[in-house]
PDB file of N, CA and C in Angstrom:
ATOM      1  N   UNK A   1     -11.671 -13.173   0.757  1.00  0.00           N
ATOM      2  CA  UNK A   1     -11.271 -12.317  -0.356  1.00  0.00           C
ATOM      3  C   UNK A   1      -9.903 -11.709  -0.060  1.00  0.00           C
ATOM      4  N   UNK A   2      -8.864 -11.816  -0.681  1.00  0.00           N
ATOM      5  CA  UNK A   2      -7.533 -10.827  -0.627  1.00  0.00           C
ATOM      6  C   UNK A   2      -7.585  -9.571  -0.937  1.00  0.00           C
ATOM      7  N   UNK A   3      -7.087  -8.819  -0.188  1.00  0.00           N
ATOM      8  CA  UNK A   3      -6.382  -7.458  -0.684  1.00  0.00           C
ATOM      9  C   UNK A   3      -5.242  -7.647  -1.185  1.00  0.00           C
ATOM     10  N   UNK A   4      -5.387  -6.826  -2.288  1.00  0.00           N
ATOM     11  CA  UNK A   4      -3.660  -6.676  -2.989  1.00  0.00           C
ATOM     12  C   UNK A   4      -3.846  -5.245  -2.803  1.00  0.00           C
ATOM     13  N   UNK A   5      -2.301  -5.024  -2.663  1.00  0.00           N
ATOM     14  CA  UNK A   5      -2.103  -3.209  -2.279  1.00  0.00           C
ATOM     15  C   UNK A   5      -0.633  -2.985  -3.085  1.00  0.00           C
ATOM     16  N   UNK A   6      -0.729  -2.243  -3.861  1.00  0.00           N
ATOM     17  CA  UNK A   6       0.548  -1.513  -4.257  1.00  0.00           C
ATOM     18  C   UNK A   6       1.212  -0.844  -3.528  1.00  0.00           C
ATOM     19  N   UNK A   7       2.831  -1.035  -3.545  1.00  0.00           N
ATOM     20  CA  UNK A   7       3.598   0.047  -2.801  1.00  0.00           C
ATOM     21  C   UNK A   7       4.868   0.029  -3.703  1.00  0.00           C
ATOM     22  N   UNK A   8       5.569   1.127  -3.416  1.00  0.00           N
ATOM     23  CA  UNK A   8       6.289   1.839  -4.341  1.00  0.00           C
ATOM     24  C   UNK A   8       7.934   1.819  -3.010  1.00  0.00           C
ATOM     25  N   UNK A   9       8.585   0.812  -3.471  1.00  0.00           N
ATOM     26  CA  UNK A   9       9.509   0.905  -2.563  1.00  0.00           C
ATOM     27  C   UNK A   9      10.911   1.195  -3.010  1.00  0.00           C
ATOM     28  N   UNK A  10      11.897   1.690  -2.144  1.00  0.00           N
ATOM     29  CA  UNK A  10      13.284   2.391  -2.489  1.00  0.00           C
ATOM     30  C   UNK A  10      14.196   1.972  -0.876  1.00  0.00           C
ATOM     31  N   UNK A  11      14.322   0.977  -1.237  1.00  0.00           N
ATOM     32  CA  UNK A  11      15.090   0.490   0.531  1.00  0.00           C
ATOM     33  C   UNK A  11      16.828   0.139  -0.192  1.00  0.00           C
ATOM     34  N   UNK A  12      17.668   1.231  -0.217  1.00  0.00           N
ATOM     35  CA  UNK A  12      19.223   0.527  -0.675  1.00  0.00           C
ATOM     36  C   UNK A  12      19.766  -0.448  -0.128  1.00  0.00           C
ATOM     37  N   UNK A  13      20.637  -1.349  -0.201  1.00  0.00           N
ATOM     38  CA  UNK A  13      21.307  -2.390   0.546  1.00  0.00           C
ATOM     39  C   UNK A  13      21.798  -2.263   1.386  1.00  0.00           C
ATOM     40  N   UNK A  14      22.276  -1.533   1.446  1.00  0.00           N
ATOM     41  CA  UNK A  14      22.870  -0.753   2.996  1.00  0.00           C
ATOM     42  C   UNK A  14      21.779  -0.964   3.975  1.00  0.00           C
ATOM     43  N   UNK A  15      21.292  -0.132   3.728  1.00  0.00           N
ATOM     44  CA  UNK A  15      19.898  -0.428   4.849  1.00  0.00           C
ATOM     45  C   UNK A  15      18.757  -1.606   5.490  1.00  0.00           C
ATOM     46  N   UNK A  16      19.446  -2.556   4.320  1.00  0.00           N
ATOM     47  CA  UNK A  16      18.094  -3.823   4.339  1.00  0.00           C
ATOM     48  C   UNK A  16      19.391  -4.610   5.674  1.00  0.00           C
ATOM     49  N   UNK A  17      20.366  -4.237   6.137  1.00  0.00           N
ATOM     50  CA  UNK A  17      21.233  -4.254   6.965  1.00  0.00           C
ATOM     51  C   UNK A  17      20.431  -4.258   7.938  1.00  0.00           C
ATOM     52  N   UNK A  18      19.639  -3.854   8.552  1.00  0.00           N
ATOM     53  CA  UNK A  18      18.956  -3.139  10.087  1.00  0.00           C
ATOM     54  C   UNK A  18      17.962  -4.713   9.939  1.00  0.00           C
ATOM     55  N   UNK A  19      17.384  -4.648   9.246  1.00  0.00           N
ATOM     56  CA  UNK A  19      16.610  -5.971   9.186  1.00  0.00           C
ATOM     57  C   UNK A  19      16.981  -7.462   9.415  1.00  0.00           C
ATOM     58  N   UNK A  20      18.092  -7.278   8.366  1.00  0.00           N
ATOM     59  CA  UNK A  20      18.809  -8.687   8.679  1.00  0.00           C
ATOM     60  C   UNK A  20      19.699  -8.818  10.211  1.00  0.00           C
ATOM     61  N   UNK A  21      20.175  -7.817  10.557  1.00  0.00           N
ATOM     62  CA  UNK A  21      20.468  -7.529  11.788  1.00  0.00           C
ATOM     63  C   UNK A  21      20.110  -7.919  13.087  1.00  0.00           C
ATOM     64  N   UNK A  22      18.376  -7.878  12.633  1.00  0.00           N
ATOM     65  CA  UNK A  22      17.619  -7.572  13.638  1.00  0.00           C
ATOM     66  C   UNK A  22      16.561  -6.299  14.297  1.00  0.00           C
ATOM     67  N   UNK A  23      17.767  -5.163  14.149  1.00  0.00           N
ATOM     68  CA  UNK A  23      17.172  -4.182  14.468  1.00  0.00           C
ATOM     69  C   UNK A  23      16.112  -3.710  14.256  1.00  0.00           C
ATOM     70  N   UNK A  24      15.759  -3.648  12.890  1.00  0.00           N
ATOM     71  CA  UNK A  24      14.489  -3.631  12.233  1.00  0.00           C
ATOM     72  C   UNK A  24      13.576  -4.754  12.192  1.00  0.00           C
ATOM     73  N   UNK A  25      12.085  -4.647  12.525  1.00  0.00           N
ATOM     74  CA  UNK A  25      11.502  -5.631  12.192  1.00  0.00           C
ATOM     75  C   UNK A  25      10.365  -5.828  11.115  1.00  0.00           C
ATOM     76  N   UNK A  26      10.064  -4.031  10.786  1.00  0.00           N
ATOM     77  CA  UNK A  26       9.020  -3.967  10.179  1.00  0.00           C
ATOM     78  C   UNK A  26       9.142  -2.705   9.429  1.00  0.00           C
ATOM     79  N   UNK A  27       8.234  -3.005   8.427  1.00  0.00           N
ATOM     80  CA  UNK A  27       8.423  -2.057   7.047  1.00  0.00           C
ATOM     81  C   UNK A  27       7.145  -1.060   7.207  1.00  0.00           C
ATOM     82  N   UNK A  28       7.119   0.043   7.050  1.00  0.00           N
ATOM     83  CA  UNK A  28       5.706   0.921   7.357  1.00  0.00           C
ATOM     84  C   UNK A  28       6.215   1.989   5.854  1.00  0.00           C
ATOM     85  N   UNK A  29       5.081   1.944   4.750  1.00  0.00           N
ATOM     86  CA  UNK A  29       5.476   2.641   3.772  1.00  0.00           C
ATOM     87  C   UNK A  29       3.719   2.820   3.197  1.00  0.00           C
ATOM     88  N   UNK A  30       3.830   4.099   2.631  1.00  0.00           N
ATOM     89  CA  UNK A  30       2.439   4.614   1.867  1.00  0.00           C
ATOM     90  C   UNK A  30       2.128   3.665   0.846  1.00  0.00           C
ATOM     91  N   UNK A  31       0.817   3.094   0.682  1.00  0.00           N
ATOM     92  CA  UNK A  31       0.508   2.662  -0.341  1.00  0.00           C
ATOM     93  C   UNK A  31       0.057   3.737  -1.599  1.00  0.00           C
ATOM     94  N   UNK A  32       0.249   2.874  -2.373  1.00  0.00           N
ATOM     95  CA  UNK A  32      -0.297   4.174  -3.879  1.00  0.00           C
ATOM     96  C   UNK A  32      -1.632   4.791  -3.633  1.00  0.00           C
ATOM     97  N   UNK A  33      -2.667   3.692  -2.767  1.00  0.00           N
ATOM     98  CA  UNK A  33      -4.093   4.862  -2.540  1.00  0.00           C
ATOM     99  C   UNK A  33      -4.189   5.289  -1.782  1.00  0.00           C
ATOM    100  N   UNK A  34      -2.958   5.616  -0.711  1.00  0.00           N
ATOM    101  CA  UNK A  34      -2.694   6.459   0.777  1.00  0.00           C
ATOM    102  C   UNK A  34      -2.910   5.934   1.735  1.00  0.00           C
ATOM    103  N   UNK A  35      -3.379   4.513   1.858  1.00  0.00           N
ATOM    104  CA  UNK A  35      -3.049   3.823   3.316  1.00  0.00           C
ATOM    105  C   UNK A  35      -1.916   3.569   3.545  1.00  0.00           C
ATOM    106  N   UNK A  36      -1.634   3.948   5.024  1.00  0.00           N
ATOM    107  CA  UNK A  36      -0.334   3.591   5.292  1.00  0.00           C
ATOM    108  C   UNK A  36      -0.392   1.987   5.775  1.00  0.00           C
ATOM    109  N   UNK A  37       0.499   1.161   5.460  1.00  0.00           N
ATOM    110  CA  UNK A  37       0.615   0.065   5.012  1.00  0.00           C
ATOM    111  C   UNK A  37       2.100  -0.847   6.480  1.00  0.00           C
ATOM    112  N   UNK A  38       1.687  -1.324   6.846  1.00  0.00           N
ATOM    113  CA  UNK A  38       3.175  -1.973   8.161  1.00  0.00           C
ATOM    114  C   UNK A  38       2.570  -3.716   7.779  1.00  0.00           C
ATOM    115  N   UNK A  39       4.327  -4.248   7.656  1.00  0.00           N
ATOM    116  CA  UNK A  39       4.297  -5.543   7.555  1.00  0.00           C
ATOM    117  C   UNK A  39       5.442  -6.225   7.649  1.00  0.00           C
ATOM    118  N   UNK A  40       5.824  -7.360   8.275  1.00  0.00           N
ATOM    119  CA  UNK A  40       6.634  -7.954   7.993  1.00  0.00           C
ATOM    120  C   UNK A  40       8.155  -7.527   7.292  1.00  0.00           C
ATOM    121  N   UNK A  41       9.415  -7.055   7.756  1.00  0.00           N
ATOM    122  CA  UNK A  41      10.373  -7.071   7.227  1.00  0.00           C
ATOM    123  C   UNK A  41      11.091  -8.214   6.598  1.00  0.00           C
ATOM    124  N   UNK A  42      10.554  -9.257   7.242  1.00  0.00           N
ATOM    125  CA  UNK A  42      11.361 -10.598   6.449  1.00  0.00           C
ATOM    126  C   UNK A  42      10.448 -11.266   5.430  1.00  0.00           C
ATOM    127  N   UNK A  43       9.606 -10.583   4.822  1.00  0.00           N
ATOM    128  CA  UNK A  43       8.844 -10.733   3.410  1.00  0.00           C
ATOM    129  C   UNK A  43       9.880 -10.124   2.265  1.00  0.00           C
ATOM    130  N   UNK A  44      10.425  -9.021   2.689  1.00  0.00           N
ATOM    131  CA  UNK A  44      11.169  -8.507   1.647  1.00  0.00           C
ATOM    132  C   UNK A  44      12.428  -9.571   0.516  1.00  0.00           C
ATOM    133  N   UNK A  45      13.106 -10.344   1.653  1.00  0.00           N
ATOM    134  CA  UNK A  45      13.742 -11.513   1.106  1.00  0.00           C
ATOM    135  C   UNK A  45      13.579 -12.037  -0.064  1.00  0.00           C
ATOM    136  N   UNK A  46      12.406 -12.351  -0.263  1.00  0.00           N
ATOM    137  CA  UNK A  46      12.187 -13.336  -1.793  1.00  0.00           C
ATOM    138  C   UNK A  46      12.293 -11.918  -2.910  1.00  0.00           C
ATOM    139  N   UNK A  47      12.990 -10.345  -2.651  1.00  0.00           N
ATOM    140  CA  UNK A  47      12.806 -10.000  -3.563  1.00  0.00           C
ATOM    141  C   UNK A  47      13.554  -8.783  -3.768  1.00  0.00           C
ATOM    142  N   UNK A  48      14.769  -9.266  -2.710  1.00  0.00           N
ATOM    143  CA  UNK A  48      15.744  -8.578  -2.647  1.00  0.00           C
ATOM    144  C   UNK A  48      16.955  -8.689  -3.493  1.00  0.00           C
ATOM    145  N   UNK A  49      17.124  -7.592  -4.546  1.00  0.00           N
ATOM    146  CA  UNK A  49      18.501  -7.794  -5.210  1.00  0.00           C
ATOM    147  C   UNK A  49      19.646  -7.147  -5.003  1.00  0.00           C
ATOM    148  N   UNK A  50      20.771  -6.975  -5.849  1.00  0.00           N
ATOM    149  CA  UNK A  50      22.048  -6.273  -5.668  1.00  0.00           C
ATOM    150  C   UNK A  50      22.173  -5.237  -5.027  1.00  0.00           C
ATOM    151  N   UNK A  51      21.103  -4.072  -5.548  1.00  0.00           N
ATOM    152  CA  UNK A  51      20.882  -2.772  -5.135  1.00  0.00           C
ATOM    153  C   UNK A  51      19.850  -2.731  -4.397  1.00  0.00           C
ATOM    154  N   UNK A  52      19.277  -3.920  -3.311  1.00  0.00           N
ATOM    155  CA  UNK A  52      18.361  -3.525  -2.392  1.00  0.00           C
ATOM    156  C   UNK A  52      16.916  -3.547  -2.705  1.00  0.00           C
ATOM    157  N   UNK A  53      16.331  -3.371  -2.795  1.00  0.00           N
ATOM    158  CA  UNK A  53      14.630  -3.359  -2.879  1.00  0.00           C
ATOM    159  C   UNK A  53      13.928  -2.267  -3.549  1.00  0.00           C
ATOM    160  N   UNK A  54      14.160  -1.886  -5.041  1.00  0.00           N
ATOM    161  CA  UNK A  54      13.331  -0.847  -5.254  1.00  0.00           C
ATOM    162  C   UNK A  54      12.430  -1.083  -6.391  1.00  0.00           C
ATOM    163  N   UNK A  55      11.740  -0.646  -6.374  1.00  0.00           N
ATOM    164  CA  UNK A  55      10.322  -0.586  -7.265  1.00  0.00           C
ATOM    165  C   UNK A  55       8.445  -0.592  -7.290  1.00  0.00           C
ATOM    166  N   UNK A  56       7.939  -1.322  -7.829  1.00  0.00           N
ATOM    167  CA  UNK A  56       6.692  -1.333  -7.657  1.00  0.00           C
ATOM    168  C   UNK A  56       5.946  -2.195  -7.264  1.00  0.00           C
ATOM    169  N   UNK A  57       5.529  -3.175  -6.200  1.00  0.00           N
ATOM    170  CA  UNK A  57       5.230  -4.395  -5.675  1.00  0.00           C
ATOM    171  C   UNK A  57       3.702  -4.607  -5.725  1.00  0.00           C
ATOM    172  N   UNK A  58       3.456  -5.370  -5.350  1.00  0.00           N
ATOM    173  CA  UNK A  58       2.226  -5.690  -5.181  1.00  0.00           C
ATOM    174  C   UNK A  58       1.821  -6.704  -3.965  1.00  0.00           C
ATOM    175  N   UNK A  59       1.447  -6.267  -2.998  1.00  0.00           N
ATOM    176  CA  UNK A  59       1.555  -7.435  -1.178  1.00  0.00           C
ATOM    177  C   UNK A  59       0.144  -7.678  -1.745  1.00  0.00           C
ATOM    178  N   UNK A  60       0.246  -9.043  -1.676  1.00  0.00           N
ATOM    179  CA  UNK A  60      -1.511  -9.386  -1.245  1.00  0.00           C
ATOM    180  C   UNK A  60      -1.642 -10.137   0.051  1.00  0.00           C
ATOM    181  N   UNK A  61      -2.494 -10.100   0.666  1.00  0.00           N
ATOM    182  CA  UNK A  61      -2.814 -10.262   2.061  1.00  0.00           C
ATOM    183  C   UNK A  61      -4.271 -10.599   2.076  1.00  0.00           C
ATOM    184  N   UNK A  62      -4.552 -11.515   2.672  1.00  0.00           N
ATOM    185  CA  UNK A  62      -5.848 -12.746   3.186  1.00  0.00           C
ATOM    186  C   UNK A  62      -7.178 -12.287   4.083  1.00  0.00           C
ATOM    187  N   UNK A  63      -8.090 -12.378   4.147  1.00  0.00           N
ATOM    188  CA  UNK A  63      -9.337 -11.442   4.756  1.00  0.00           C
ATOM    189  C   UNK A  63      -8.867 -11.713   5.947  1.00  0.00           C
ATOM    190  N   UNK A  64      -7.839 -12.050   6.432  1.00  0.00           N
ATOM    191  CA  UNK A  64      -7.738 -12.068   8.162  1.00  0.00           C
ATOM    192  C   UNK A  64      -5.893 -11.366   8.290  1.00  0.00           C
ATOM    193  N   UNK A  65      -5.915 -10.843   7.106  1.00  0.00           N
ATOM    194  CA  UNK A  65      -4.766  -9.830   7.195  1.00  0.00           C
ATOM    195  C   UNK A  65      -3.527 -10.277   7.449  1.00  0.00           C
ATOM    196  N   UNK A  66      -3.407 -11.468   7.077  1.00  0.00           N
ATOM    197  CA  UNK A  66      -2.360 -12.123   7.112  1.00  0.00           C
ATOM    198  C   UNK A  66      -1.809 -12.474   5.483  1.00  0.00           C
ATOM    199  N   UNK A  67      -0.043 -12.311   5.201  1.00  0.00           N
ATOM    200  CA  UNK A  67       0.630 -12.146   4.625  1.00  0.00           C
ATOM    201  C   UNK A  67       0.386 -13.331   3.244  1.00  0.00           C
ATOM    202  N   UNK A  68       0.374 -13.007   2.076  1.00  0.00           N
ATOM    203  CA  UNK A  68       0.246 -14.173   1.384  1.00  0.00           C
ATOM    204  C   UNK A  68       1.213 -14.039   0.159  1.00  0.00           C
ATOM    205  N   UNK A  69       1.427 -13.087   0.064  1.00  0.00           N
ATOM    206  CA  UNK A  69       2.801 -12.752  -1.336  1.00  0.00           C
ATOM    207  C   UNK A  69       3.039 -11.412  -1.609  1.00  0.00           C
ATOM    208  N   UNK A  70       3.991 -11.145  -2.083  1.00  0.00           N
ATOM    209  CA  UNK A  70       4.745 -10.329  -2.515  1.00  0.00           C
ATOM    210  C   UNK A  70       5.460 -10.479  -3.962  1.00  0.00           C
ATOM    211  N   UNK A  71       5.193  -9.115  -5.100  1.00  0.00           N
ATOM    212  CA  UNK A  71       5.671  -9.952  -6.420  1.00  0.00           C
ATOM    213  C   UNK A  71       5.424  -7.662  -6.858  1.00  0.00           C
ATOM    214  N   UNK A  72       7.705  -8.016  -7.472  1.00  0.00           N
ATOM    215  CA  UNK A  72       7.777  -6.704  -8.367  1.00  0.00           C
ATOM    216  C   UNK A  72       6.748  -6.846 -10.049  1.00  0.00           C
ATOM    217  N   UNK A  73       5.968  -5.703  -9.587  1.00  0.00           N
ATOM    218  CA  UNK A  73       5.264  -5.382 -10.618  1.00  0.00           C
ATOM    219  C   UNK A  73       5.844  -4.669 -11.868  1.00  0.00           C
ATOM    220  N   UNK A  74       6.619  -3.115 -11.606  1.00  0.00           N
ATOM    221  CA  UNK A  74       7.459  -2.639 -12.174  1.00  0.00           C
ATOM    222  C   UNK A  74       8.537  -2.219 -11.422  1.00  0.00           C
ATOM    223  N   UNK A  75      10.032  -1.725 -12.134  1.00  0.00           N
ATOM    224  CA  UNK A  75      11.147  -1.335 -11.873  1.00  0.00           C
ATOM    225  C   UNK A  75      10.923   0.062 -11.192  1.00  0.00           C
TER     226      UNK A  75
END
């Protein structure tokens, strides 16, 4: 069974810098029902635009908690 989890993200372009970098490897942000949520920084990619990463997503992830998509829900 998948979990899908909402998160509400605001990462500017500037910053998605640390990731592509290297420096950064991982994203740790509140989900909308208060789990705190860590995954993968190089998921963000397929959904990164001009101004960086912001809005309303939706991660779904696999009963063994492994990564399966990422898709903006709202702006």
């Amino acid at each position: 069974m998948h979990q899908h989890i909402h998160v509400v993200l605001k990462i500017p372009a500037h910053k998605l810098l640390y990731y592509y970098e290297g420096e950064v490897d991982t994203v740790v942000v509140r989900a909308t029902d208060g789990r705190v949520i860590r995954f993968p920084a190089n998921i963000l990619r397929t959904v990164v635009q001009s101004d960086g990463v912001q809005g309303t997503f939706e991660l779904v992830f696999d009963e063994h908690h492994k990564f399966v998509s990422i898709a903006r829900i709202s702006d």
